[in-house]
Structure formats: C-alpha cells, structure tokens
Protein backbone atom coordinates (compact mmCIF):
# COMPACT_ATOMS: atom_id res chain seq x y z
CA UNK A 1 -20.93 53.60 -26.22
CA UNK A 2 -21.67 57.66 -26.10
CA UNK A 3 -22.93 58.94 -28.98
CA UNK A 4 -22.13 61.93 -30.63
CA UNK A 5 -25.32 64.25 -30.99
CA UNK A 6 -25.87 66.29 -33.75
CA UNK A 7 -29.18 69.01 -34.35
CA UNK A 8 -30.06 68.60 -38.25
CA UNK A 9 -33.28 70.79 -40.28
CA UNK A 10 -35.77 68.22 -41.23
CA UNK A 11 -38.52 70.69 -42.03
CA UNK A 12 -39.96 69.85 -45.37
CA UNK A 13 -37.65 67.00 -45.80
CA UNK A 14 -38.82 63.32 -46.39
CA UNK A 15 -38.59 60.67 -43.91
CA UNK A 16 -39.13 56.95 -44.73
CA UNK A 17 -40.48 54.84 -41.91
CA UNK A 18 -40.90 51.16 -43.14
CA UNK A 19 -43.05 49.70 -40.64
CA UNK A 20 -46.84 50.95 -39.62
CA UNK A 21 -47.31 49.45 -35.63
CA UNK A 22 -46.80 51.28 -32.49
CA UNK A 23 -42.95 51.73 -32.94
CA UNK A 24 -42.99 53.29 -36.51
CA UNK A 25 -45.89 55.27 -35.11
CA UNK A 26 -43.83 56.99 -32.03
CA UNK A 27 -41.11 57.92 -34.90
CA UNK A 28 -43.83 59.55 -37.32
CA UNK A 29 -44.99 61.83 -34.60
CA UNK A 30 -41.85 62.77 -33.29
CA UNK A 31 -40.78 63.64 -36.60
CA UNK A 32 -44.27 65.48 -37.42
CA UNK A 33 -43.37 67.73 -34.66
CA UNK A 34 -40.07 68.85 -36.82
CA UNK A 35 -41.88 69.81 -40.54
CA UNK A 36 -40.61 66.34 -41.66
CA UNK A 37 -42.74 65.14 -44.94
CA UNK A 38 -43.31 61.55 -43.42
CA UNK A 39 -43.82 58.74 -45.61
CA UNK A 40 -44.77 55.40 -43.85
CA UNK A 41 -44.71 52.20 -46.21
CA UNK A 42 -46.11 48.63 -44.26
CA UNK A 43 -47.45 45.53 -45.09
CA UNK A 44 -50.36 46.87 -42.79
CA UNK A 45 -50.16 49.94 -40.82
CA UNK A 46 -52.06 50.77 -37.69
CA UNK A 47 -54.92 53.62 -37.17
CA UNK A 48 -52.50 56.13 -35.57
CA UNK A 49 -50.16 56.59 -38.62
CA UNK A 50 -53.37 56.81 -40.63
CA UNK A 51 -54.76 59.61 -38.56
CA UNK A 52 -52.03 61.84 -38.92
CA UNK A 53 -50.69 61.43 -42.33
CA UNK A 54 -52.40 62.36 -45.34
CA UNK A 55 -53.74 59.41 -47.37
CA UNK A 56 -51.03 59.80 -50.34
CA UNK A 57 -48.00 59.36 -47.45
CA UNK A 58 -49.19 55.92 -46.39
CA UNK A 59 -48.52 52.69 -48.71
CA UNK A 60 -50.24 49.86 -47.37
CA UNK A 61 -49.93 46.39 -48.88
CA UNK A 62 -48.26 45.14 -51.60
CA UNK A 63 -50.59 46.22 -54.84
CA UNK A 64 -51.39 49.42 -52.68
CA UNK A 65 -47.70 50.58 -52.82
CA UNK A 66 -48.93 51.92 -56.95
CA UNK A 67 -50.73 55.23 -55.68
CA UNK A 68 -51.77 58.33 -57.80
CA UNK A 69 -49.30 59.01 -60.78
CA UNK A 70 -46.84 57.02 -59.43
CA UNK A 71 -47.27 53.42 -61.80
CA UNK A 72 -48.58 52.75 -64.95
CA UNK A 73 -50.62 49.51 -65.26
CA UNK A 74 -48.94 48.61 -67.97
CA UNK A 75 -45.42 48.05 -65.72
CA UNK A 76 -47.50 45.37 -63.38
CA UNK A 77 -46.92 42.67 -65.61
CA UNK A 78 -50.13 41.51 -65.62
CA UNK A 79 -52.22 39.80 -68.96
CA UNK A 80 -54.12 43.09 -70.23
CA UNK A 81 -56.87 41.00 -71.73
CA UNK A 82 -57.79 39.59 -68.63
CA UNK A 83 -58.05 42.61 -66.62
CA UNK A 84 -58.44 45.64 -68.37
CA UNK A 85 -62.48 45.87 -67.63
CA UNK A 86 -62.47 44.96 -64.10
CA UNK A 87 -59.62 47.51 -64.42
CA UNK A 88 -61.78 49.78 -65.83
CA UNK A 89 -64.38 49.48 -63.15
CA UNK A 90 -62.43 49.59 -60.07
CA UNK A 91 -59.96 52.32 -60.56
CA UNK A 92 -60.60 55.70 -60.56
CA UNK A 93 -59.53 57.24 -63.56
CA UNK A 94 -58.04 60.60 -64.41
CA UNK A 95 -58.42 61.12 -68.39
CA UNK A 96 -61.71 61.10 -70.78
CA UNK A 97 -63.13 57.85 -71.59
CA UNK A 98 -61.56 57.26 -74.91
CA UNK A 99 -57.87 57.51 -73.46
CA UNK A 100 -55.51 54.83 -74.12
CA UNK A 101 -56.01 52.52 -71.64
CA UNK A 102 -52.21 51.28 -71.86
CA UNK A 103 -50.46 54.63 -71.03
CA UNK A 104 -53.29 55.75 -68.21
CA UNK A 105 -51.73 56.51 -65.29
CA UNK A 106 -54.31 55.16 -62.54
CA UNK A 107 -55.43 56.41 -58.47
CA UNK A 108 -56.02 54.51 -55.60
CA UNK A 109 -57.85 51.98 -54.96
CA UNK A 110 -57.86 48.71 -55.88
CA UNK A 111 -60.90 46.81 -55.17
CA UNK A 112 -60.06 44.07 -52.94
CA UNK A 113 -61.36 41.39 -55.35
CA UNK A 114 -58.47 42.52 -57.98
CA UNK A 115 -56.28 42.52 -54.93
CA UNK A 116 -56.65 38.91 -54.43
CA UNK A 117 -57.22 38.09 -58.30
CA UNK A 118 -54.10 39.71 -58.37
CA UNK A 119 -52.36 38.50 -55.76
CA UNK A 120 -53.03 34.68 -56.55
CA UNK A 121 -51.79 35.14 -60.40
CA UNK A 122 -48.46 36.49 -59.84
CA UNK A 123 -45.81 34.20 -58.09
CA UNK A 124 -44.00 35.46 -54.78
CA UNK A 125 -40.80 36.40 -56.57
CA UNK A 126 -42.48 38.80 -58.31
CA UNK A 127 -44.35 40.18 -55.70
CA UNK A 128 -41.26 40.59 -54.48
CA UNK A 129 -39.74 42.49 -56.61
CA UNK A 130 -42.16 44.63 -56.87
CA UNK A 131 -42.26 45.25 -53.10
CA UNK A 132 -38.09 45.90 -53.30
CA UNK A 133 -38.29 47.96 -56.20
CA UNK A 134 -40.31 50.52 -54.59
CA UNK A 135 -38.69 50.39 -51.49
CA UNK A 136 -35.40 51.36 -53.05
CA UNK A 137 -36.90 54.34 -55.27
CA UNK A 138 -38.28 55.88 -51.50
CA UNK A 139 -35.16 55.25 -50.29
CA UNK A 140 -33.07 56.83 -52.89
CA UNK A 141 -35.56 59.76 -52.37
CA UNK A 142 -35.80 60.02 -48.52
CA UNK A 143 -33.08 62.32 -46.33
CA UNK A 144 -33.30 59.76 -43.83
CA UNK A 145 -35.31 56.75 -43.24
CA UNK A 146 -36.07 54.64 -40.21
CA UNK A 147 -36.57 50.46 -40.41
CA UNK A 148 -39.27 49.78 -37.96
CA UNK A 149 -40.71 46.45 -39.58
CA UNK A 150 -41.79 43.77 -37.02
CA UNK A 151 -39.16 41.44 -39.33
CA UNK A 152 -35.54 41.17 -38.83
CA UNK A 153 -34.34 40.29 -42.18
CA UNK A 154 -36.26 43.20 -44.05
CA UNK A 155 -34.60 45.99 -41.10
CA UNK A 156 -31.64 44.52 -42.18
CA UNK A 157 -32.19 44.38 -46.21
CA UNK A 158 -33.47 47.95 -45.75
CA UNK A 159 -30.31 49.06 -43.14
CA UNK A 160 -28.25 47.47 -46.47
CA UNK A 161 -30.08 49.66 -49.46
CA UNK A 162 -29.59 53.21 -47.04
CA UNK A 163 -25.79 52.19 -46.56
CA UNK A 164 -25.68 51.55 -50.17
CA UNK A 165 -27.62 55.26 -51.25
CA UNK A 166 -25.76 57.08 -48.60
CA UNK A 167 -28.87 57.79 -46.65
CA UNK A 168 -29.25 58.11 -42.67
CA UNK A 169 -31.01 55.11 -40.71
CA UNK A 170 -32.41 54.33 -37.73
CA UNK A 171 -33.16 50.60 -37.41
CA UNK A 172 -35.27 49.94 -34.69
CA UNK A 173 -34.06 46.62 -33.50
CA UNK A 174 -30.02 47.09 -34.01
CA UNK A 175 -28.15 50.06 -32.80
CA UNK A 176 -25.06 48.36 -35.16
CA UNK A 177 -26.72 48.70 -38.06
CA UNK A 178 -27.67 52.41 -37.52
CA UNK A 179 -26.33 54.61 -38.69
CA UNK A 180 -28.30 57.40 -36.55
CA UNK A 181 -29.55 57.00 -33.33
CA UNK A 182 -33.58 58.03 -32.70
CA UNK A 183 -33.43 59.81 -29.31
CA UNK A 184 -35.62 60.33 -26.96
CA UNK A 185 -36.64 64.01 -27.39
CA UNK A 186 -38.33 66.83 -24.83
CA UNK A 187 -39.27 69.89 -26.68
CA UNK A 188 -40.70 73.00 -25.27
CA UNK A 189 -40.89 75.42 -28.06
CA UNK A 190 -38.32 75.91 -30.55
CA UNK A 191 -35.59 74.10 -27.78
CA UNK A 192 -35.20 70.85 -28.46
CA UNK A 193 -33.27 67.96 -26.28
CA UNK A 194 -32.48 65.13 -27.28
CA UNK A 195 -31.19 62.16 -24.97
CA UNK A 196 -29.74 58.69 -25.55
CA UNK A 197 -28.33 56.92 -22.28
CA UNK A 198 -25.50 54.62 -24.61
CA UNK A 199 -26.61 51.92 -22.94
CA UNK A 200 -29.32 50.89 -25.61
CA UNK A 201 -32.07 51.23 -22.82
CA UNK A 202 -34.84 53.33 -23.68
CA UNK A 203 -36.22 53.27 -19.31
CA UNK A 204 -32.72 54.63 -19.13
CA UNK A 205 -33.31 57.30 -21.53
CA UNK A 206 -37.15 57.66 -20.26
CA UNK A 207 -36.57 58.75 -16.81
CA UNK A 208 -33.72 61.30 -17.91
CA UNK A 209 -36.25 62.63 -20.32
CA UNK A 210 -39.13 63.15 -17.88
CA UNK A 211 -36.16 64.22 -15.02
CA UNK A 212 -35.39 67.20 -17.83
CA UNK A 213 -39.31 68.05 -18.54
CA UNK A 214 -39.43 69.02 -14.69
CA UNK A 215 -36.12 71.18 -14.63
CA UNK A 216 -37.01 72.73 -17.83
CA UNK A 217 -39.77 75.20 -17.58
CA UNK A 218 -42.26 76.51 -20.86
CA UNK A 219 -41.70 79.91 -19.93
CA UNK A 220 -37.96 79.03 -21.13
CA UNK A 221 -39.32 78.72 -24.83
CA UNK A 222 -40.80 82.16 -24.86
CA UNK A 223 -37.10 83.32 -23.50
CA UNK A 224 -35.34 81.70 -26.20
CA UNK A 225 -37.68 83.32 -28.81
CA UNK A 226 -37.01 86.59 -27.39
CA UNK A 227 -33.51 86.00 -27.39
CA UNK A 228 -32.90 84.83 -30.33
CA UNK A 229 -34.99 88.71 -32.06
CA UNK A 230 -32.71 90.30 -29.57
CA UNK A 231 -29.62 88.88 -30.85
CA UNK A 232 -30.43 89.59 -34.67
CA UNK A 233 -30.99 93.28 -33.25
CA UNK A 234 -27.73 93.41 -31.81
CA UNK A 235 -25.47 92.17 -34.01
CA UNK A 236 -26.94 94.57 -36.55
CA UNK A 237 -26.61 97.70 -34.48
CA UNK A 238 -23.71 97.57 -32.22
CA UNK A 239 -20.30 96.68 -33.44
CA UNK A 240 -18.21 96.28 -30.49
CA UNK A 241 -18.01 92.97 -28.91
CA UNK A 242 -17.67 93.80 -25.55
CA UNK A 243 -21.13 95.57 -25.72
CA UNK A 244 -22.60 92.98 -27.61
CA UNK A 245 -21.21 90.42 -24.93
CA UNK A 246 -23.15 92.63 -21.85
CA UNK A 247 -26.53 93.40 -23.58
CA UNK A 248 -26.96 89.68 -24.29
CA UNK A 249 -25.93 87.89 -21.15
CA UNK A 250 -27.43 90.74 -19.12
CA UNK A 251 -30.73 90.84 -21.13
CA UNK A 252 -30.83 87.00 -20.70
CA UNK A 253 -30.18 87.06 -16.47
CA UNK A 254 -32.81 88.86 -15.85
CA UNK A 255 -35.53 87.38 -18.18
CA UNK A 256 -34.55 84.13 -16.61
CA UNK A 257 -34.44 85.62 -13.39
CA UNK A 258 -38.34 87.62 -13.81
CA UNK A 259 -39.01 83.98 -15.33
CA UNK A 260 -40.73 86.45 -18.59
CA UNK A 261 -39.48 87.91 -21.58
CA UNK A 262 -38.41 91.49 -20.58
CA UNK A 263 -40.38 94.67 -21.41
CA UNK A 264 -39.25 97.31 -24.11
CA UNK A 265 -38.33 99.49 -21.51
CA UNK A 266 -36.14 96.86 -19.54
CA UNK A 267 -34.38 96.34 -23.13
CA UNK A 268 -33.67 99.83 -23.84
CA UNK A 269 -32.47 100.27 -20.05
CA UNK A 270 -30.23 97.33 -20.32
CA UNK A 271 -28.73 99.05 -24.02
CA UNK A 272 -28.28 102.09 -21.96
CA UNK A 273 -26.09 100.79 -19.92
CA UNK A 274 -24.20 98.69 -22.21
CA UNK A 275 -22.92 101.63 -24.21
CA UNK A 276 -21.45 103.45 -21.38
C-alpha cells in the first residue's frame, strides 16, 4: 500500500514513545532532530534514551512513573503509618520541615528498598492501574505518540487509548494499527525527506535512503536557506508575477549550477534583468 506523506511542525511539541530499547531509541533521536519535546515512558529504558533526554522526560519503572510535582503520596494508596518515615528519609522534599506531610508533593527518587517494600504490598491490579492511568494522562497530552514496547498486547492497548483521544501513532510492530507511518528520514539542513517503500520493509526503505544521501548534496541546504530569504524579498518588493516567476527560477539555476549560494552582486544582476 502507498502511503500518503504529509510534512507536519513538531518543534516544541510532545512526543510519547512507550518503550526505552534500541527501537524507541532510533524514534527519540529522529524526533530530537525536529524540536520535538520527547517523553519516553518504559518498564526499563536503555543508556541511549538516557543520554539524550533530560532526566524529568524519562519514566522508568512502575513507582518511578510519580516524578517532581506530578503525584501526591497521598493518591498511592499506600498505609501512611507504615511509610511516612522511610518516606521521609528517602524522598527529597520541596517544603520546610513542618509541612503537612499528606498534601507534600514529593521528587524523584525512590530508594530502591521502598521500591520493593512497595512493590510486594500492593497487588498487580493495582500496579496496574496505576501504570494505565498514567499512560493515558501522557497520552491525552502528547501530539503524537509512538508504541515501541517489546510487548504486543500493551502496542496494541496503547494503539487503542490514541484512537480513542484522537492522537497520531506509530506502532512499531503493526503498520494496521498506525495510524502514521515513521519513515525513514535523510535530512541535510532545513530539507527534509522522508521515505517509506509500502512494502513494510525497512532494507527496502534503507537503501533508497542512503541511494538519496548520495544524489543529494549539503551544499543544497545552504541553497534552500538562501532561497527561501530571497523569496520573502521578492514577494515583498515586486508585484508582478511574471518577474517574480524569472528572479526566482533564474536565481535558483545558477546557485545550483555554481553549486553556492550566489553573491549580492549576482542577485542584484539577476533583478536587473528581471525588470526589463
């Protein structure tokens, strides 16, 4: 099946990717390279995510999904009694000592001994729920959102909640239940390509992407920049088409032609001769 393709602004945006191994880690850098505010949520999630995300985008574990402002204890459903002075001890906490303990909201980390304390007192359902309940609040949040879990069932359940909020997926293992397709992308400068083969074969869309990094030289980048100022000057000085239509695609022939972006005197030449 061809696939429609379609250039969208992701700068600034946020981007789920639930998964943290190699796969999830190919998607956060591709979409690094756009401005995209990344957020990666795993079970565990590998030393390349880590290195290029800021500790606040990364939500590793189950207990480690409560981060900085984001959960009060008191909504773990957990016996106060029994923890509130290892609690005390372990977590980092923002407000003076005589704060009320019950409405502190808590940072990162947990020690690994209330991990497991934790962990062995509360039953899998609600664990669970937990788990599901912030996945759906960062997907209700996220412009688009990519399932890259090593588990089939959870791409699916997660493929399910984006249908559900309306929100763009990717799901790495099932091209059916995306409703985006990731593609394989060569950049050089602000020109971006992006190339899916249809055939759901990413050696397919591999050797047509390394095929287009030959053809397409960096100098073109530069080009396209200098286009792109020359344009905006264009359109703002010169009203008639026609002479709009020959500065441009002349001013464009020869820069790709001197493989450089042309001097100020080339431009005003060029002008010159548009606007006899």
């Amino acid at each position: 099946m061809a696939y429609f393709p379609i250039f969208t602004q992701i700068d600034g945006k946020r981007c789920l990717i639930a998964g943290g191994g190699k796969v999830a880690a190919r998607k956060v850098y591709t979409l690094l390279q756009y401005g995209a505010d990344v957020v990666v949520m795993a079970e565990k999630v590998c030393g390349e995510i880590k290195e290029v995300l800021p500790e606040e985008n990364v939500f590793e574990g189950v207990f480690k999904y409560i981060h900085k402002n984001r959960c009060n204890k008191n909504e773990w459903d957990i016996d106060e009694n029994k923890y509130d002075t290892e609690l005390e001890n372990t977590l980092d906490k923002r407000y003076s000592s005589n704060s009320n303990l019950k409405n502190i909201s808590y940072d990162l980390e947990i020690s690994e001994n209330l991990l497991e304390s934790l962990s062995a007192d509360l039953s899998e359902d609600l664990l669970k729920i937990r788990k599901n309940t912030f996945l759906e609040k960062e997907i209700g949040k996220a412009f688009l959102v990519v399932a890259a879990t090593s588990n089939r069932e959870e791409n699916h359940h997660i493929a399910e909640l984006c249908h559900a909020y309306n929100v763009l997926v990717n799901v790495a293992d099932s091209e059916e239940e995306s409703s985006f397709i990731f593609p394989s992308v060569v950049r050089k400068g602000d020109i971006s390509i992006g190339i899916n083969s249809g055939t759901g074969s990413p050696t397919v869309s591999k050797h047509i992407r390394k095929q287009i990094e030959k053809a397409v030289p960096d100098y073109y980048a530069d080009i396209a920049v200098f286009m792109g100022k020359l344009r905006e000057y264009v359109k703002a000085n010169f009203k008639e088409e026609s002479q709009r239509r020959y500065i441009l695609k002349t001013a464009a022939a020869e820069a790709f032609a001197e493989e450089r972006v042309l001097t100020q005197k080339e431009i005003e030449e060029i002008i010159r001769q548009g606007q006899k």
